[in-house]
PDB file of N, CA and C in Angstrom:
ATOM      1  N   UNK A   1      18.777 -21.321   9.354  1.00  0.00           N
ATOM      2  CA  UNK A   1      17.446 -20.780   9.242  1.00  0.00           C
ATOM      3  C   UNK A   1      16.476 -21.944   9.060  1.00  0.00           C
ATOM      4  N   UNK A   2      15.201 -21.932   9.900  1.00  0.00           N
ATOM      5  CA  UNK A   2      14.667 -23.180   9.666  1.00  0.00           C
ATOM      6  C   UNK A   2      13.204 -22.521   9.050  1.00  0.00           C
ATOM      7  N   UNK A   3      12.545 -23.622   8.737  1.00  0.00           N
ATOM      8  CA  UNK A   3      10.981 -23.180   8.088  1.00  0.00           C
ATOM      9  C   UNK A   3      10.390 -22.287   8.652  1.00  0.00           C
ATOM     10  N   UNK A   4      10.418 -22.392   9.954  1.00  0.00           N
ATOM     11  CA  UNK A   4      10.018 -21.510  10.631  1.00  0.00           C
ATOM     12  C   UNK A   4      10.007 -19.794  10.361  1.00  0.00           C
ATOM     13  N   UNK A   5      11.537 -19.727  10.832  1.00  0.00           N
ATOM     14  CA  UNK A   5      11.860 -18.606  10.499  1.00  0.00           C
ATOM     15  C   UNK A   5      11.569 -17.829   9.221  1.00  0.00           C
ATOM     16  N   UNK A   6      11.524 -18.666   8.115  1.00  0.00           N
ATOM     17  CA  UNK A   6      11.236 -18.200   6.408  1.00  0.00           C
ATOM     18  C   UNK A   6      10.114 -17.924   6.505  1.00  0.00           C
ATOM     19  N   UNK A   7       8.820 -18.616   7.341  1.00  0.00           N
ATOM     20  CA  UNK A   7       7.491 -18.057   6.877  1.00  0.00           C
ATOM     21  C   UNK A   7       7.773 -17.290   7.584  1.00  0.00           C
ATOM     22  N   UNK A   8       8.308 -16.659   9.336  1.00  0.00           N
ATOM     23  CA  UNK A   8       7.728 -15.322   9.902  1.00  0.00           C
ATOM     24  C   UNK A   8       8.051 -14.262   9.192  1.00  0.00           C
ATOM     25  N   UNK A   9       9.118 -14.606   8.421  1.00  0.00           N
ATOM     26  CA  UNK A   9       9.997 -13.135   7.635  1.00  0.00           C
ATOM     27  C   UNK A   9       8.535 -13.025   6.284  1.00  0.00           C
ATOM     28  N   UNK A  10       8.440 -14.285   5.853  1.00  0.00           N
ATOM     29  CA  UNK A  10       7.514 -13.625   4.528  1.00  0.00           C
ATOM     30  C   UNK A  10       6.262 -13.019   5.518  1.00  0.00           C
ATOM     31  N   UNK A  11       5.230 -13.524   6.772  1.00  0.00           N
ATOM     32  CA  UNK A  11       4.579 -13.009   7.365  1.00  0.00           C
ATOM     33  C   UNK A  11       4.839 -11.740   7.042  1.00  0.00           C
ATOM     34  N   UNK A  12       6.042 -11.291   7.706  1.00  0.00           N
ATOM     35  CA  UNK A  12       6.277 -10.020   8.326  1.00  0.00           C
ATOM     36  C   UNK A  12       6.542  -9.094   6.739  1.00  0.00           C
ATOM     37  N   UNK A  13       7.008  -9.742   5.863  1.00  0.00           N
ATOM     38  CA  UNK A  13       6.962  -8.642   4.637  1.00  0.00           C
ATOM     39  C   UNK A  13       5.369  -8.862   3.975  1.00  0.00           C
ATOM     40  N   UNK A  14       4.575  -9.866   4.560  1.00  0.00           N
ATOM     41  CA  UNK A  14       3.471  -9.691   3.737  1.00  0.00           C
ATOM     42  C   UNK A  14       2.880  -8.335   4.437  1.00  0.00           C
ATOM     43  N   UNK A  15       3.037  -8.130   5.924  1.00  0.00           N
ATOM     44  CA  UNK A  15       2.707  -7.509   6.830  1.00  0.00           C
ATOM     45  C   UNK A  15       2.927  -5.698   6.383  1.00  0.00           C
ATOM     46  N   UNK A  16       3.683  -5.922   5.739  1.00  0.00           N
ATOM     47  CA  UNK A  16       4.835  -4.198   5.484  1.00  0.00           C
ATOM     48  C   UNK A  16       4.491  -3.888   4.380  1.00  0.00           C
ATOM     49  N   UNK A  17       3.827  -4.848   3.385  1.00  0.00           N
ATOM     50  CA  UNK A  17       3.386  -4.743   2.047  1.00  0.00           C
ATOM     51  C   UNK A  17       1.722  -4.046   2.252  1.00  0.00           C
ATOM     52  N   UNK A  18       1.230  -4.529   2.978  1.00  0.00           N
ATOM     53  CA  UNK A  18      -0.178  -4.178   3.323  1.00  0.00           C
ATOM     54  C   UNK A  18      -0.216  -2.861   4.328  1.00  0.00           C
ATOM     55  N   UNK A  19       0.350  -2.537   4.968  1.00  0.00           N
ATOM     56  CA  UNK A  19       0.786  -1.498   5.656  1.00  0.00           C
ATOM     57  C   UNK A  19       1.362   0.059   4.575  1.00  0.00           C
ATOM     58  N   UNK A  20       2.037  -0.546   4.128  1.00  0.00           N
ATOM     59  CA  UNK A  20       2.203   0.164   3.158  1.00  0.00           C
ATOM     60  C   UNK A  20       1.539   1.119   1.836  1.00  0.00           C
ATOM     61  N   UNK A  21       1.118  -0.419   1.298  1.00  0.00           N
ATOM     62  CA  UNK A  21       0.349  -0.135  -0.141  1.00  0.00           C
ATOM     63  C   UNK A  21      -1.220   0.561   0.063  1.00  0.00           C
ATOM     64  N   UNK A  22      -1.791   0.100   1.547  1.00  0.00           N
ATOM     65  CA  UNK A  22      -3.414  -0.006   2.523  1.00  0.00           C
ATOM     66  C   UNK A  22      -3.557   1.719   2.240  1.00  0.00           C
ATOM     67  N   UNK A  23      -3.199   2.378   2.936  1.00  0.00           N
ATOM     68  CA  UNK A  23      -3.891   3.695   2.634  1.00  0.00           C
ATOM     69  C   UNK A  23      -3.693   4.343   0.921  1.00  0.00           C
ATOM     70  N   UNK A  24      -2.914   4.274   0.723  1.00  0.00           N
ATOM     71  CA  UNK A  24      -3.254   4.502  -1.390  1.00  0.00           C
ATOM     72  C   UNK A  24      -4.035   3.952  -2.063  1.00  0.00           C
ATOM     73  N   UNK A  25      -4.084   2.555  -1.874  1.00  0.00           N
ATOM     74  CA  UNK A  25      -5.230   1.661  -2.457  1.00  0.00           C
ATOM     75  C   UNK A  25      -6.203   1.966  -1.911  1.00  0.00           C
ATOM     76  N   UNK A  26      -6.639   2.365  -0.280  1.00  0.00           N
ATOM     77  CA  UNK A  26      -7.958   2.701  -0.347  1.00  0.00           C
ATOM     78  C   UNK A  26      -8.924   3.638  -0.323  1.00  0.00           C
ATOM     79  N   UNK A  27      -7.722   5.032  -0.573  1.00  0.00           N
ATOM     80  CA  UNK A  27      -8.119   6.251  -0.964  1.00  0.00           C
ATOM     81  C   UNK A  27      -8.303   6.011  -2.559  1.00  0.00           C
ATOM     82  N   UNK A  28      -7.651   5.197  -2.977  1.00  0.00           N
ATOM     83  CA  UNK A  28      -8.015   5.170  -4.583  1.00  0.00           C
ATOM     84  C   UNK A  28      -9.340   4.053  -4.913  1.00  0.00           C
ATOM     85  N   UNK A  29      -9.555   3.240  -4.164  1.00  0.00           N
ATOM     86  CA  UNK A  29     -11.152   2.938  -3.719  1.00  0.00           C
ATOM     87  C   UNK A  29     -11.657   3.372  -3.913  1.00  0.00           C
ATOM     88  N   UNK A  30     -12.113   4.351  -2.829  1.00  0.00           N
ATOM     89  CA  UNK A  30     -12.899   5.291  -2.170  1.00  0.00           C
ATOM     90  C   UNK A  30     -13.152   6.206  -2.998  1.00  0.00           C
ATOM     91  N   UNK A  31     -12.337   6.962  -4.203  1.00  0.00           N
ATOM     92  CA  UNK A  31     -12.564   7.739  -5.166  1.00  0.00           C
ATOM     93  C   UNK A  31     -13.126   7.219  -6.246  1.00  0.00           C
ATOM     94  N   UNK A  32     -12.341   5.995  -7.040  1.00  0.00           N
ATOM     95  CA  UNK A  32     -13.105   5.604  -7.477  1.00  0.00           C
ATOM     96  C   UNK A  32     -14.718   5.111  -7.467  1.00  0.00           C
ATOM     97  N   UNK A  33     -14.886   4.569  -6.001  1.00  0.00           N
ATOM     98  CA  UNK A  33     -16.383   4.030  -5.560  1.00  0.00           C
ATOM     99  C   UNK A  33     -17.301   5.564  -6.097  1.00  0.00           C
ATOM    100  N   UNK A  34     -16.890   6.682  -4.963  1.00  0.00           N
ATOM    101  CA  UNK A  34     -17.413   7.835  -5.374  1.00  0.00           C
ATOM    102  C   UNK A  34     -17.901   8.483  -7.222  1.00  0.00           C
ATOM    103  N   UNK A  35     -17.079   7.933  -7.497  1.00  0.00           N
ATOM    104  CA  UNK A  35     -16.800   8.736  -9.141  1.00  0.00           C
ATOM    105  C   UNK A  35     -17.882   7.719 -10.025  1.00  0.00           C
ATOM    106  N   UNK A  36     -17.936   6.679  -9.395  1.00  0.00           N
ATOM    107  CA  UNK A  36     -18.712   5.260 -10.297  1.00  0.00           C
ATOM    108  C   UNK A  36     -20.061   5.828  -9.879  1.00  0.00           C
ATOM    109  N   UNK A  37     -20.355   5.939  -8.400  1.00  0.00           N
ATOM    110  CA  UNK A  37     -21.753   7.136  -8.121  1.00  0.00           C
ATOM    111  C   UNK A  37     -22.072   7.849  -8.740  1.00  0.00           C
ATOM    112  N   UNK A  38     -21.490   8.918  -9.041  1.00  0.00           N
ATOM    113  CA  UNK A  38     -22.021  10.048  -9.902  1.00  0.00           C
ATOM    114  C   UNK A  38     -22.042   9.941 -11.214  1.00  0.00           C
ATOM    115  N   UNK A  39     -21.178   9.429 -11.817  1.00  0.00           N
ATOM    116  CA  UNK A  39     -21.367   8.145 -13.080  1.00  0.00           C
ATOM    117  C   UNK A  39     -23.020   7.857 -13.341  1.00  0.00           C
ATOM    118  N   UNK A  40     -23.111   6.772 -12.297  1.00  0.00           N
ATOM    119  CA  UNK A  40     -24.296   6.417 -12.549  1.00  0.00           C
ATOM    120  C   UNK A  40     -25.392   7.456 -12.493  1.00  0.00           C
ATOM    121  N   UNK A  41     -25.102   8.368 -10.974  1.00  0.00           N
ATOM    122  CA  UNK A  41     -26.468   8.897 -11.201  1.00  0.00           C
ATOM    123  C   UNK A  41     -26.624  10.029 -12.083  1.00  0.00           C
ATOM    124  N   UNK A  42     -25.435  10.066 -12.988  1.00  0.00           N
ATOM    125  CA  UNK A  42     -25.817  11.507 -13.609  1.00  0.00           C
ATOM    126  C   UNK A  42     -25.758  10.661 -15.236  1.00  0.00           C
ATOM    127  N   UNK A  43     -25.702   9.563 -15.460  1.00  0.00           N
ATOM    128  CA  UNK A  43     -25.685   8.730 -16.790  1.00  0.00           C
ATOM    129  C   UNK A  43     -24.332   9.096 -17.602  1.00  0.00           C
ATOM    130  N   UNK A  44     -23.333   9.634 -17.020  1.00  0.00           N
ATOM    131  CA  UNK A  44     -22.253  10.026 -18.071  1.00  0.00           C
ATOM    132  C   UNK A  44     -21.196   8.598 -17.738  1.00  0.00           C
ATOM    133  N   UNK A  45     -21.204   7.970 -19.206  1.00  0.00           N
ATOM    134  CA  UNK A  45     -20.933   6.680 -19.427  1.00  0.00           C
ATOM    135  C   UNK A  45     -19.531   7.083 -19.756  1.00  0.00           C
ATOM    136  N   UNK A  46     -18.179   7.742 -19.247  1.00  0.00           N
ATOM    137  CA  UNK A  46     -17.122   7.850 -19.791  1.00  0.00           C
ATOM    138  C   UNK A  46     -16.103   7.655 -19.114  1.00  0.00           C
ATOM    139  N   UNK A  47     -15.098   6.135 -19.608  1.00  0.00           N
ATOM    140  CA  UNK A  47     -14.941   5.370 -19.043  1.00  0.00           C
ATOM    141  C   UNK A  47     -13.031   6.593 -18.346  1.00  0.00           C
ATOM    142  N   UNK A  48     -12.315   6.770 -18.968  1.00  0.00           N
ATOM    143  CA  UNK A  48     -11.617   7.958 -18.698  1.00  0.00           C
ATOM    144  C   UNK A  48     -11.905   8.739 -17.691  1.00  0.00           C
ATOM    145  N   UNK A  49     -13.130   9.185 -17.380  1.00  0.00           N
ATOM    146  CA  UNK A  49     -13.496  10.252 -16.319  1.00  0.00           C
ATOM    147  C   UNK A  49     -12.780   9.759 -14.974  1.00  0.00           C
ATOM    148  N   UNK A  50     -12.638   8.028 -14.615  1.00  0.00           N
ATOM    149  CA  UNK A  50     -11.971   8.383 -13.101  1.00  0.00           C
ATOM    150  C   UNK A  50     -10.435   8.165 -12.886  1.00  0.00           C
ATOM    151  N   UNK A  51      -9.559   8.070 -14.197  1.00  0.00           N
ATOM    152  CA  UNK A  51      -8.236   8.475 -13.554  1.00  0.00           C
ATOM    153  C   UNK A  51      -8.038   9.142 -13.555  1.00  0.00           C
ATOM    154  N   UNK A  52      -8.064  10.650 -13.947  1.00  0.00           N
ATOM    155  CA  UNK A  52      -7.306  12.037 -13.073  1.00  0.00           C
ATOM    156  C   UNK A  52      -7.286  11.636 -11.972  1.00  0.00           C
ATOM    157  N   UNK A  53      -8.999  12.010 -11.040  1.00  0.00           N
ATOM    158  CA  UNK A  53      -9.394  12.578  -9.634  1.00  0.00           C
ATOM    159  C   UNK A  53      -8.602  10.670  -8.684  1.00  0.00           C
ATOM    160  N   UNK A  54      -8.133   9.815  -9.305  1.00  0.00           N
ATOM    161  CA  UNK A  54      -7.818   8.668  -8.833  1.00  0.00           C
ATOM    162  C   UNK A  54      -6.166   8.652  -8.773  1.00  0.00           C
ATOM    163  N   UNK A  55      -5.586   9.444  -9.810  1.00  0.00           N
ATOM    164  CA  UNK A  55      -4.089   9.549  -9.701  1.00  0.00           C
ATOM    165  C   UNK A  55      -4.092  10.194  -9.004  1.00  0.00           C
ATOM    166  N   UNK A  56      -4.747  11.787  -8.612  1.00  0.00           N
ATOM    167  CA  UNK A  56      -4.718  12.676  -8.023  1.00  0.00           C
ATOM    168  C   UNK A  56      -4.627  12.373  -6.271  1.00  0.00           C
ATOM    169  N   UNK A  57      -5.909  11.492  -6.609  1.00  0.00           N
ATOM    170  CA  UNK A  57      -6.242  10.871  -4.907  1.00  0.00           C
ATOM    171  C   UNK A  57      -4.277  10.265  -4.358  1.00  0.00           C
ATOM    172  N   UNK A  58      -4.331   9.108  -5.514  1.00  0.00           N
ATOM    173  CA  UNK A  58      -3.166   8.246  -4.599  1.00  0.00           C
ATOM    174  C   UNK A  58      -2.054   9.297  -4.312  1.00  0.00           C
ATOM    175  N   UNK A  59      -1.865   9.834  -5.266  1.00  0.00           N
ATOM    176  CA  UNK A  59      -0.767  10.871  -5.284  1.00  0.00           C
ATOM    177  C   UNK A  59      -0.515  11.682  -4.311  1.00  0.00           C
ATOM    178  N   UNK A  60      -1.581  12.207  -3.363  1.00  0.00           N
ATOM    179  CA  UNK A  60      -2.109  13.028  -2.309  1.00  0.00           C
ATOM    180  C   UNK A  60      -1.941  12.432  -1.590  1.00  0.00           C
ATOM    181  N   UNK A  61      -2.385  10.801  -1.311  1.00  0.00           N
ATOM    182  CA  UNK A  61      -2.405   9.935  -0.345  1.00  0.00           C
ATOM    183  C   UNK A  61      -0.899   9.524   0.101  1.00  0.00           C
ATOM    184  N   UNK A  62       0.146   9.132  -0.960  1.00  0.00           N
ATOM    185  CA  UNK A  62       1.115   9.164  -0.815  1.00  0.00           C
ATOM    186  C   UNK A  62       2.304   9.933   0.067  1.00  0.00           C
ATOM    187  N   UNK A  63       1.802  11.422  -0.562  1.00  0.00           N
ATOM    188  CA  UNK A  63       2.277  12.764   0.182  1.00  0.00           C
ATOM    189  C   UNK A  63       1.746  12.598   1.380  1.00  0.00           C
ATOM    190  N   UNK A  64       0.840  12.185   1.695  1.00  0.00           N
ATOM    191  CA  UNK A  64       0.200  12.257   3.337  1.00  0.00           C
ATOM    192  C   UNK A  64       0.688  11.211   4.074  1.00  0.00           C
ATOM    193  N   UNK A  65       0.353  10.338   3.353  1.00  0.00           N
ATOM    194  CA  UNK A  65       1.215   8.832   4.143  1.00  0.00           C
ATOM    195  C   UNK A  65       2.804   8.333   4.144  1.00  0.00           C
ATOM    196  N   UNK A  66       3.542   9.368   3.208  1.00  0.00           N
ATOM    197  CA  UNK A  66       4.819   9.197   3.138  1.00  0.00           C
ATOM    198  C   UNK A  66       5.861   8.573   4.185  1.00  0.00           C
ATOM    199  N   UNK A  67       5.816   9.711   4.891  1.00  0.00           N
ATOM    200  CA  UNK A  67       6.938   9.569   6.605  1.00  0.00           C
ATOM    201  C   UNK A  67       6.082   8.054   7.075  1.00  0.00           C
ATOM    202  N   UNK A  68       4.867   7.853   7.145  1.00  0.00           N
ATOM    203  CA  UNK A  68       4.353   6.674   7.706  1.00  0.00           C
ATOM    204  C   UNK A  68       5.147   5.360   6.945  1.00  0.00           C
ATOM    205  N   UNK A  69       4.876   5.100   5.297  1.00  0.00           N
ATOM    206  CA  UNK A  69       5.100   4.401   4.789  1.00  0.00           C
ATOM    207  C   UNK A  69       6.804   4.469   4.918  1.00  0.00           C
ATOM    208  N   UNK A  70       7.191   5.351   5.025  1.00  0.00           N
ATOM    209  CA  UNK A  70       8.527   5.018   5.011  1.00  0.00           C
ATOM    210  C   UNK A  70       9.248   4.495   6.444  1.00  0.00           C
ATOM    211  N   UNK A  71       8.628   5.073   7.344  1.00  0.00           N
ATOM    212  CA  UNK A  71       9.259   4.310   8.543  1.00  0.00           C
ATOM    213  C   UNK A  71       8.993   2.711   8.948  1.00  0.00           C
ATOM    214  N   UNK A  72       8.083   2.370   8.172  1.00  0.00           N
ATOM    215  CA  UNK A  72       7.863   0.888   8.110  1.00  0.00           C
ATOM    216  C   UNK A  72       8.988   0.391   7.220  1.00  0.00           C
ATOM    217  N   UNK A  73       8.740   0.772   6.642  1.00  0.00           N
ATOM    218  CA  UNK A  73       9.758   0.197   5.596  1.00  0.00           C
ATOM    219  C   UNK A  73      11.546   0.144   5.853  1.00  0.00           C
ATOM    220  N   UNK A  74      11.188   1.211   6.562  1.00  0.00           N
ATOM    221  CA  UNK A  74      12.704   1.317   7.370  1.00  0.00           C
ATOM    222  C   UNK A  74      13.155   0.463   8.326  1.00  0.00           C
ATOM    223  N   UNK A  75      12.329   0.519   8.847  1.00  0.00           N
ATOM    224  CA  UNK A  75      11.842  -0.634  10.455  1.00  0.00           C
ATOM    225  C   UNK A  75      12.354  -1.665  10.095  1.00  0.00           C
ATOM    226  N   UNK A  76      11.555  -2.046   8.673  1.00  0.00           N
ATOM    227  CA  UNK A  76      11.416  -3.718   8.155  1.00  0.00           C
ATOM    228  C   UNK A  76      12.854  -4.464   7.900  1.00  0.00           C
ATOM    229  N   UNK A  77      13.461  -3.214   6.502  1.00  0.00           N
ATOM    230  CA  UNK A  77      14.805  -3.848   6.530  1.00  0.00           C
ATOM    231  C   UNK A  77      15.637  -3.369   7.672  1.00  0.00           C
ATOM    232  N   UNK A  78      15.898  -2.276   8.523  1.00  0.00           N
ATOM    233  CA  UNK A  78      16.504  -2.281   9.358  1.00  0.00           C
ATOM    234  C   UNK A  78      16.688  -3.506  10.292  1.00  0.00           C
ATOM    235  N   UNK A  79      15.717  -4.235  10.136  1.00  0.00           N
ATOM    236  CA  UNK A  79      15.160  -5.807  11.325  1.00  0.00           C
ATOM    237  C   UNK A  79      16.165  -6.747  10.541  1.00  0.00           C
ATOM    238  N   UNK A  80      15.901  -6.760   9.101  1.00  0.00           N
ATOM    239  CA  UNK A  80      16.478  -7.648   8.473  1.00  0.00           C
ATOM    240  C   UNK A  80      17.691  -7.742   8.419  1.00  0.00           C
ATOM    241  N   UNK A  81      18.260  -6.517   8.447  1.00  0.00           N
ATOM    242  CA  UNK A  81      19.635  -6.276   7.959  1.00  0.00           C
ATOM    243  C   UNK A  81      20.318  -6.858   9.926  1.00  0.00           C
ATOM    244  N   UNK A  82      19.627  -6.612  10.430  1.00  0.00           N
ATOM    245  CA  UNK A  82      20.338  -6.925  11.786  1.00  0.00           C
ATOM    246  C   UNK A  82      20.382  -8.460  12.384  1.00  0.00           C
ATOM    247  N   UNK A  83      19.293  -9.206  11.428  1.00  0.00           N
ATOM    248  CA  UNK A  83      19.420 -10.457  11.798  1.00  0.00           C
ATOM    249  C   UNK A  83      19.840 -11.156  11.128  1.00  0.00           C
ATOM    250  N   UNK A  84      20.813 -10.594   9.957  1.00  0.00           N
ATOM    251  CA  UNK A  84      21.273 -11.457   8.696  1.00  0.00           C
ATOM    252  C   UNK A  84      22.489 -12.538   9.406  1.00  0.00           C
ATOM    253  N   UNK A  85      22.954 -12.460  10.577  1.00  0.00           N
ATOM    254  CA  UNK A  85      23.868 -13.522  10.806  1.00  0.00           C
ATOM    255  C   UNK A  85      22.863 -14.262  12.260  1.00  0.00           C
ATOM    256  N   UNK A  86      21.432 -13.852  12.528  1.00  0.00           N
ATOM    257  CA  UNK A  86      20.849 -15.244  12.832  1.00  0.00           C
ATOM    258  C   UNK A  86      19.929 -16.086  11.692  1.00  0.00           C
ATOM    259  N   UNK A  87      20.335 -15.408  10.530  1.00  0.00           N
ATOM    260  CA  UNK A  87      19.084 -16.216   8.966  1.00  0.00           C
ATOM    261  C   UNK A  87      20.585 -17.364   8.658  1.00  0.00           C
ATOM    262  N   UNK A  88      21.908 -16.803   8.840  1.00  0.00           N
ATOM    263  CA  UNK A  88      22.768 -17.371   8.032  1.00  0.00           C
ATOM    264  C   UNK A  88      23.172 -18.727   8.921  1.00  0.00           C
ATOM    265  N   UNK A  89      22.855 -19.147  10.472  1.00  0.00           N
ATOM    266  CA  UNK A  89      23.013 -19.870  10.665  1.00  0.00           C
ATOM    267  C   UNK A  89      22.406 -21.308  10.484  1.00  0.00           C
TER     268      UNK A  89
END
């Protein structure tokens, strides 16, 4: 295995990590951004108010993105597991 090869593999898991984690984190953004809005414009200073509707979000997001996130992930080590005797040379 040469240098080469070690960064495309971390590439490629930085790649599966962001693919992955990208739609939960930015439905939980997006709720949060929302919730900090009405926050402000309605003056209710309470700092608690946005994890429910933010667990709720990822949690949802998860369920929706599941089969997605998982076939990457499948993909990924499936790749790995098949090239473990061209890493070992």
């Amino acid at each position: 295995m040469t240098y080469a090869d070690a960064i495309a593999i971390g590439r490629e898991a930085m790649w599966v990590v962001l693919l992955v984690t990208g739609p939960a984190l930015i439905i939980g953004l997006v709720v949060g951004l929302v919730i900090s809005i009405f926050q402000a414009v309605t003056q209710i200073q309470e700092p608690t108010l946005t994890f429910i509707p933010k667990i709720l979000a990822v949690g949802v997001a998860i369920l929706l993105f599941g089969p997605f996130m998982l076939a990457i992930m499948t993909d990924f080590t499936i790749n790995m597991i098949n090239n473990i005797g061209v890493f070992v040379r």
